[in-house]
C-alpha atoms as a PDB file:
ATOM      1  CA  UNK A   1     -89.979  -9.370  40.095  1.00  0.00           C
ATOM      2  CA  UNK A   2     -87.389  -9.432  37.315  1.00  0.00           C
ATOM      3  CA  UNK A   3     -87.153 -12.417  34.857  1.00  0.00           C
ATOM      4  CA  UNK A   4     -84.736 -13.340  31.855  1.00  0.00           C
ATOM      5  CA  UNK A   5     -85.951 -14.581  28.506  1.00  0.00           C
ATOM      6  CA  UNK A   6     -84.277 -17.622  27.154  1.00  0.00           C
ATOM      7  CA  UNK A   7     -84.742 -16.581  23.399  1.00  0.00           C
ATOM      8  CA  UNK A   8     -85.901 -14.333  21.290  1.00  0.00           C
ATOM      9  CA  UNK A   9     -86.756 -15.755  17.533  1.00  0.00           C
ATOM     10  CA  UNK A  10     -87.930 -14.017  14.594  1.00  0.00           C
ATOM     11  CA  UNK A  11     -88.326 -15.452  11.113  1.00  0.00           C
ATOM     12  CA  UNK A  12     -86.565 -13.522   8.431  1.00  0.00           C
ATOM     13  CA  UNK A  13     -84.239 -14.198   5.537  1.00  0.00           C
ATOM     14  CA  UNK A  14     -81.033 -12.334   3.855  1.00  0.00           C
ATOM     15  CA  UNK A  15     -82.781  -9.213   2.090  1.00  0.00           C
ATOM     16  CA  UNK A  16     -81.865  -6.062   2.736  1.00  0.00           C
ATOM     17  CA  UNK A  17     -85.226  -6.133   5.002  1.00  0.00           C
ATOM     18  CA  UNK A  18     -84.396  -9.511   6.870  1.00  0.00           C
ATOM     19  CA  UNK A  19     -81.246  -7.830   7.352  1.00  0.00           C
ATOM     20  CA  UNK A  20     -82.482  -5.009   8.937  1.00  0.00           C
ATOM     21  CA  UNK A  21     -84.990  -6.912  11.303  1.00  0.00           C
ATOM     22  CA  UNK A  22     -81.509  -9.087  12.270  1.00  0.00           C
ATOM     23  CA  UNK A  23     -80.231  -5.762  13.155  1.00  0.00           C
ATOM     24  CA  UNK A  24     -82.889  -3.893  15.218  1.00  0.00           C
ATOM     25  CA  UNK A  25     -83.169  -7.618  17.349  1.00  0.00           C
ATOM     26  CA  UNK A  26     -79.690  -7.814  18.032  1.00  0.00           C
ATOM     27  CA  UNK A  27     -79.728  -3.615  19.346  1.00  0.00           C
ATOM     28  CA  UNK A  28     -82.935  -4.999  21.291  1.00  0.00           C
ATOM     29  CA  UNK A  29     -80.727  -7.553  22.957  1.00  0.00           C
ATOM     30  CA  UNK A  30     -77.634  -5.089  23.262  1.00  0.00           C
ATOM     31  CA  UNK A  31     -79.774  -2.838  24.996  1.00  0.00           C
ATOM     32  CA  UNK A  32     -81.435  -4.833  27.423  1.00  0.00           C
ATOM     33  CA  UNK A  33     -84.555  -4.008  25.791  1.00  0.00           C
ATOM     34  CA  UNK A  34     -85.445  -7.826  25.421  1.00  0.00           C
ATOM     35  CA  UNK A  35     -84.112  -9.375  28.768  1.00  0.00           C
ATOM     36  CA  UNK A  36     -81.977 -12.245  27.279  1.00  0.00           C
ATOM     37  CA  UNK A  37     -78.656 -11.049  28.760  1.00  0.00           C
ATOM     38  CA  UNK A  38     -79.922  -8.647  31.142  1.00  0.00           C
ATOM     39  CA  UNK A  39     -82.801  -8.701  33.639  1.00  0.00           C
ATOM     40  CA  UNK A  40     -86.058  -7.343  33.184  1.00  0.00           C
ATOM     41  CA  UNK A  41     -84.371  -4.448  35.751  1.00  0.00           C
ATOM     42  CA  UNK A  42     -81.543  -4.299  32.929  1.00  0.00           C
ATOM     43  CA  UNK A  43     -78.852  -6.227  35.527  1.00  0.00           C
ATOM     44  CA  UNK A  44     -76.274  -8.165  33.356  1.00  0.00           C
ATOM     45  CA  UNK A  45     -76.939 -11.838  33.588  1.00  0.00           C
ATOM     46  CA  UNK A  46     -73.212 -13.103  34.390  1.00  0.00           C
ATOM     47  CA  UNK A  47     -72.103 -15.316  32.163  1.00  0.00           C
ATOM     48  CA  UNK A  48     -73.956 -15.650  29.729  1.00  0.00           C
ATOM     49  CA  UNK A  49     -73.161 -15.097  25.937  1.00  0.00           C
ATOM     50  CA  UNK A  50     -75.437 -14.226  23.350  1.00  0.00           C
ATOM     51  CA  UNK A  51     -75.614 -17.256  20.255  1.00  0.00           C
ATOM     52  CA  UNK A  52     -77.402 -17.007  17.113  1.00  0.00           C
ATOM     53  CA  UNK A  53     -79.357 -20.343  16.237  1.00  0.00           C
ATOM     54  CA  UNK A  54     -80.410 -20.729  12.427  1.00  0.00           C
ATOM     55  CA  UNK A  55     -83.438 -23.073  11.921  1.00  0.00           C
ATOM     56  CA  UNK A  56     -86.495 -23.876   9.906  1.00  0.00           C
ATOM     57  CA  UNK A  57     -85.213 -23.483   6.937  1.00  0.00           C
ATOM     58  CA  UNK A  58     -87.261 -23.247   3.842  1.00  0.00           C
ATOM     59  CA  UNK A  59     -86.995 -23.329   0.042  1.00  0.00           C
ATOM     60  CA  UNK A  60     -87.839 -19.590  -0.249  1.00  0.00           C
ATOM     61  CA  UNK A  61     -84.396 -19.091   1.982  1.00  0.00           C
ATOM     62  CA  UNK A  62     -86.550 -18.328   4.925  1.00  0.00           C
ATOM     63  CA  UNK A  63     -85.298 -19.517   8.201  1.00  0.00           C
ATOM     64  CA  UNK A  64     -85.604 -18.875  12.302  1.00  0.00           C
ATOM     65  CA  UNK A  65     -83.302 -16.548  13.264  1.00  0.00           C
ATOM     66  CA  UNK A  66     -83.183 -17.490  17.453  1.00  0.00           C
ATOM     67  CA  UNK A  67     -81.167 -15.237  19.995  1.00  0.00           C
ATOM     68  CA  UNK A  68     -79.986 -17.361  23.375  1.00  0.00           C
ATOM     69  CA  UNK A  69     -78.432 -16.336  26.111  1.00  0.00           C
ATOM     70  CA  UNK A  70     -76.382 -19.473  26.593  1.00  0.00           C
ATOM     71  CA  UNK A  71     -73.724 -20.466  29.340  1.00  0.00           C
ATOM     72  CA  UNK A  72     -69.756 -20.940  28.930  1.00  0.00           C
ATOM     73  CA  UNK A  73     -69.837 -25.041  28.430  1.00  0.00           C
ATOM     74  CA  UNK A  74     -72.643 -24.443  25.418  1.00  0.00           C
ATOM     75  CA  UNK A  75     -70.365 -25.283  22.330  1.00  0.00           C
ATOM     76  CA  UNK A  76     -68.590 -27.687  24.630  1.00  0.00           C
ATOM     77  CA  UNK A  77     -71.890 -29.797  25.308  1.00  0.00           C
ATOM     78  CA  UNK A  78     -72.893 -29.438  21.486  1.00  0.00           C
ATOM     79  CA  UNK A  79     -69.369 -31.194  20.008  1.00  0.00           C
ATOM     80  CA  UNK A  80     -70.475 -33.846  22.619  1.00  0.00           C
ATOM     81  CA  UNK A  81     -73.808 -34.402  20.810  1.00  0.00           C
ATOM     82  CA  UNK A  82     -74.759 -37.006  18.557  1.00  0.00           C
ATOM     83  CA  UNK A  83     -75.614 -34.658  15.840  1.00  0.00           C
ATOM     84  CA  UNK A  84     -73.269 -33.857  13.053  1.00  0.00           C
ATOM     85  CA  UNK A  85     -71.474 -30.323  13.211  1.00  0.00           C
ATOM     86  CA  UNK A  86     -68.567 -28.830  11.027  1.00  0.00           C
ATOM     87  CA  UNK A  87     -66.911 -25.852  12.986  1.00  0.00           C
ATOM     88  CA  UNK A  88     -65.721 -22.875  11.400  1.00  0.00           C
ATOM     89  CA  UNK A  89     -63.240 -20.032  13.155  1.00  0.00           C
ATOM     90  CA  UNK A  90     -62.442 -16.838  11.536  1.00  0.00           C
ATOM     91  CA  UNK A  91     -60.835 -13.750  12.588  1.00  0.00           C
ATOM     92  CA  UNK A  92     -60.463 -10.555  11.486  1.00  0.00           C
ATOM     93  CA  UNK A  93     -60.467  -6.782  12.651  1.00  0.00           C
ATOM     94  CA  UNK A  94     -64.161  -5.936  11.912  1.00  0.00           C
ATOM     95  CA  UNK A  95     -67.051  -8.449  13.147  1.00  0.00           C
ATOM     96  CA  UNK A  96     -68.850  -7.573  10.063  1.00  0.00           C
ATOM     97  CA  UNK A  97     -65.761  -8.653   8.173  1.00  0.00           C
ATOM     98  CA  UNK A  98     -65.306 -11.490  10.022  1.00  0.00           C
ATOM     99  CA  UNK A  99     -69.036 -12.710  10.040  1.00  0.00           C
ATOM    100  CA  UNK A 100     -69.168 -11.985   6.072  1.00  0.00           C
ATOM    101  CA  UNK A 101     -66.285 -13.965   5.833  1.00  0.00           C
ATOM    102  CA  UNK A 102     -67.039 -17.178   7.609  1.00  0.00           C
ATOM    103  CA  UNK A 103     -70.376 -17.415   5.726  1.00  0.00           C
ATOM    104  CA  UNK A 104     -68.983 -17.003   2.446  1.00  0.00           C
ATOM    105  CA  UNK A 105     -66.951 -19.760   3.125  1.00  0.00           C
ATOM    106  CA  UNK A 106     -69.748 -22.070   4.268  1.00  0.00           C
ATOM    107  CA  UNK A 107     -71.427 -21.018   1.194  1.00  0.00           C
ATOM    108  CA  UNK A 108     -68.492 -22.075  -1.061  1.00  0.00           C
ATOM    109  CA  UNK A 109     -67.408 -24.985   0.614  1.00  0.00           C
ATOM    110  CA  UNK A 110     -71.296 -25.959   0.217  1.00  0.00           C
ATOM    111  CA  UNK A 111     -71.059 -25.219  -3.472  1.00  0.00           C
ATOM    112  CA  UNK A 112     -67.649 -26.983  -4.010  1.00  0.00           C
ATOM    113  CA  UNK A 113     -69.250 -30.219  -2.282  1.00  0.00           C
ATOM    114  CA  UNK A 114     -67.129 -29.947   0.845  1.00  0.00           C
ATOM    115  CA  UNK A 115     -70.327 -29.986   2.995  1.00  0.00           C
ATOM    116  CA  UNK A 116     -73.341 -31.340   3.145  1.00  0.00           C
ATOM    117  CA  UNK A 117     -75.722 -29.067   5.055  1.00  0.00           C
ATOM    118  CA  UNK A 118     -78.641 -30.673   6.788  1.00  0.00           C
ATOM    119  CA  UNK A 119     -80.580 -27.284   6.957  1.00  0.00           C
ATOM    120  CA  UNK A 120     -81.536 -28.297  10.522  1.00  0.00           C
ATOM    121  CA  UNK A 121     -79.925 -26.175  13.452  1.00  0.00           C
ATOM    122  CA  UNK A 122     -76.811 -23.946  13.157  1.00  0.00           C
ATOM    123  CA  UNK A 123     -75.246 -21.762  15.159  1.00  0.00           C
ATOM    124  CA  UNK A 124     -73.080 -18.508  14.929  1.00  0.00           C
ATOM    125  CA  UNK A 125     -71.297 -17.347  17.933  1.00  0.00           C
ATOM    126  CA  UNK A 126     -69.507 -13.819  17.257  1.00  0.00           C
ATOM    127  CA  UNK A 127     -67.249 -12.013  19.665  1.00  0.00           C
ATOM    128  CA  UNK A 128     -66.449  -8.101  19.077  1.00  0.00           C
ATOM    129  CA  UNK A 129     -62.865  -7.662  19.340  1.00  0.00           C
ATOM    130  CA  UNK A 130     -62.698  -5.353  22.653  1.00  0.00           C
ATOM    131  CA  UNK A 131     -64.001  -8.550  24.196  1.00  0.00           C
ATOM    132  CA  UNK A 132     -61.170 -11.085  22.901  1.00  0.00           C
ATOM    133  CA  UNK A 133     -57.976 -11.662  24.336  1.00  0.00           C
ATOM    134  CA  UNK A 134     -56.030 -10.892  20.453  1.00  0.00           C
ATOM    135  CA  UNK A 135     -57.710  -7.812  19.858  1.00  0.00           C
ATOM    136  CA  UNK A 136     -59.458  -9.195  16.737  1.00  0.00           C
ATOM    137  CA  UNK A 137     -63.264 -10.201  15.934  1.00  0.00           C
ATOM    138  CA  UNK A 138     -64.253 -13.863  16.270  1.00  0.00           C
ATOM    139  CA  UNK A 139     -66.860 -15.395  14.286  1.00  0.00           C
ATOM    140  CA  UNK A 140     -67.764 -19.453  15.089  1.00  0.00           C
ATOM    141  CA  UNK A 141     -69.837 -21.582  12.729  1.00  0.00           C
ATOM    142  CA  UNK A 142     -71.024 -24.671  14.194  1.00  0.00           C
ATOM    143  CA  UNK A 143     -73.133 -25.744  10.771  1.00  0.00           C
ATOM    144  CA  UNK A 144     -74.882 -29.273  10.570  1.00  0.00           C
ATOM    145  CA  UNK A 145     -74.315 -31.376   7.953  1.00  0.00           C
ATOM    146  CA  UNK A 146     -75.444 -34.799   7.073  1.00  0.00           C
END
């Protein structure tokens, strides 16, 4: 019988180490090694794209690091919410670049008092640029703020 995980979470932070456990989840995920976009057979789940949820947050700069496989109307339903979200879009050739990029600037906008982060829930949805219709990375921030 196959079956599909609906998230994978670790708790981790942004040393070089937490860095490194982000990276061996997300090749775990690539791979089909945990089923969260394929089967436990390793079939591709149509339609579903792979978020990153940020939660749990603590003073140490700890925080839940949460893989979903999520559906095409995802984003769509959160904007609906009640909750309080500023979105971010960047672009750039390299998805490193990109993601780098759009964090920094949640970082400085945070420090220049443009935000107010709630430190609840946040969510980063990247797209590698073979998979975009430009032919550039995507990186989307949907940050909470109070």
């Amino acid at each position: 019988m196959a079956y599909v995980l609906n998230c994978m979470t670790i708790r981790t932070n942004n040393t070089h180490e937490g860095i490194s456990k982000i990276d061996e989840l997300w090749k775990d995920i690539v791979s089909g090694k945990l089923p969260i976009l394929f089967d436990s057979e390793h079939n591709f789940q149509n339609g579903l794209s792979p978020v990153s949820r940020y939660s749990n947050y603590d003073e140490n700069g700890n925080y839940d690091l949460s893989i979903l496989g999520v559906r095409a109307d995802f984003f769509k339903e959160l904007e609906n919410t009640k909750d309080a979200y500023k979105k971010y879009d960047f672009c750039a050739e390299d998805i490193s670049k990109c993601t780098k990029n759009a964090w920094k600037t949640v970082w400085d906008d945070q420090k220049n008092g443009l935000i107010n982060r709630s430190y609840t829930i946040d969510y980063e949805s990247t797209v590698p640029a073979e998979y975009s219709k430009d032919g550039k990375a995507h990186c989307y921030l949907y940050i909470a703020v109070k």
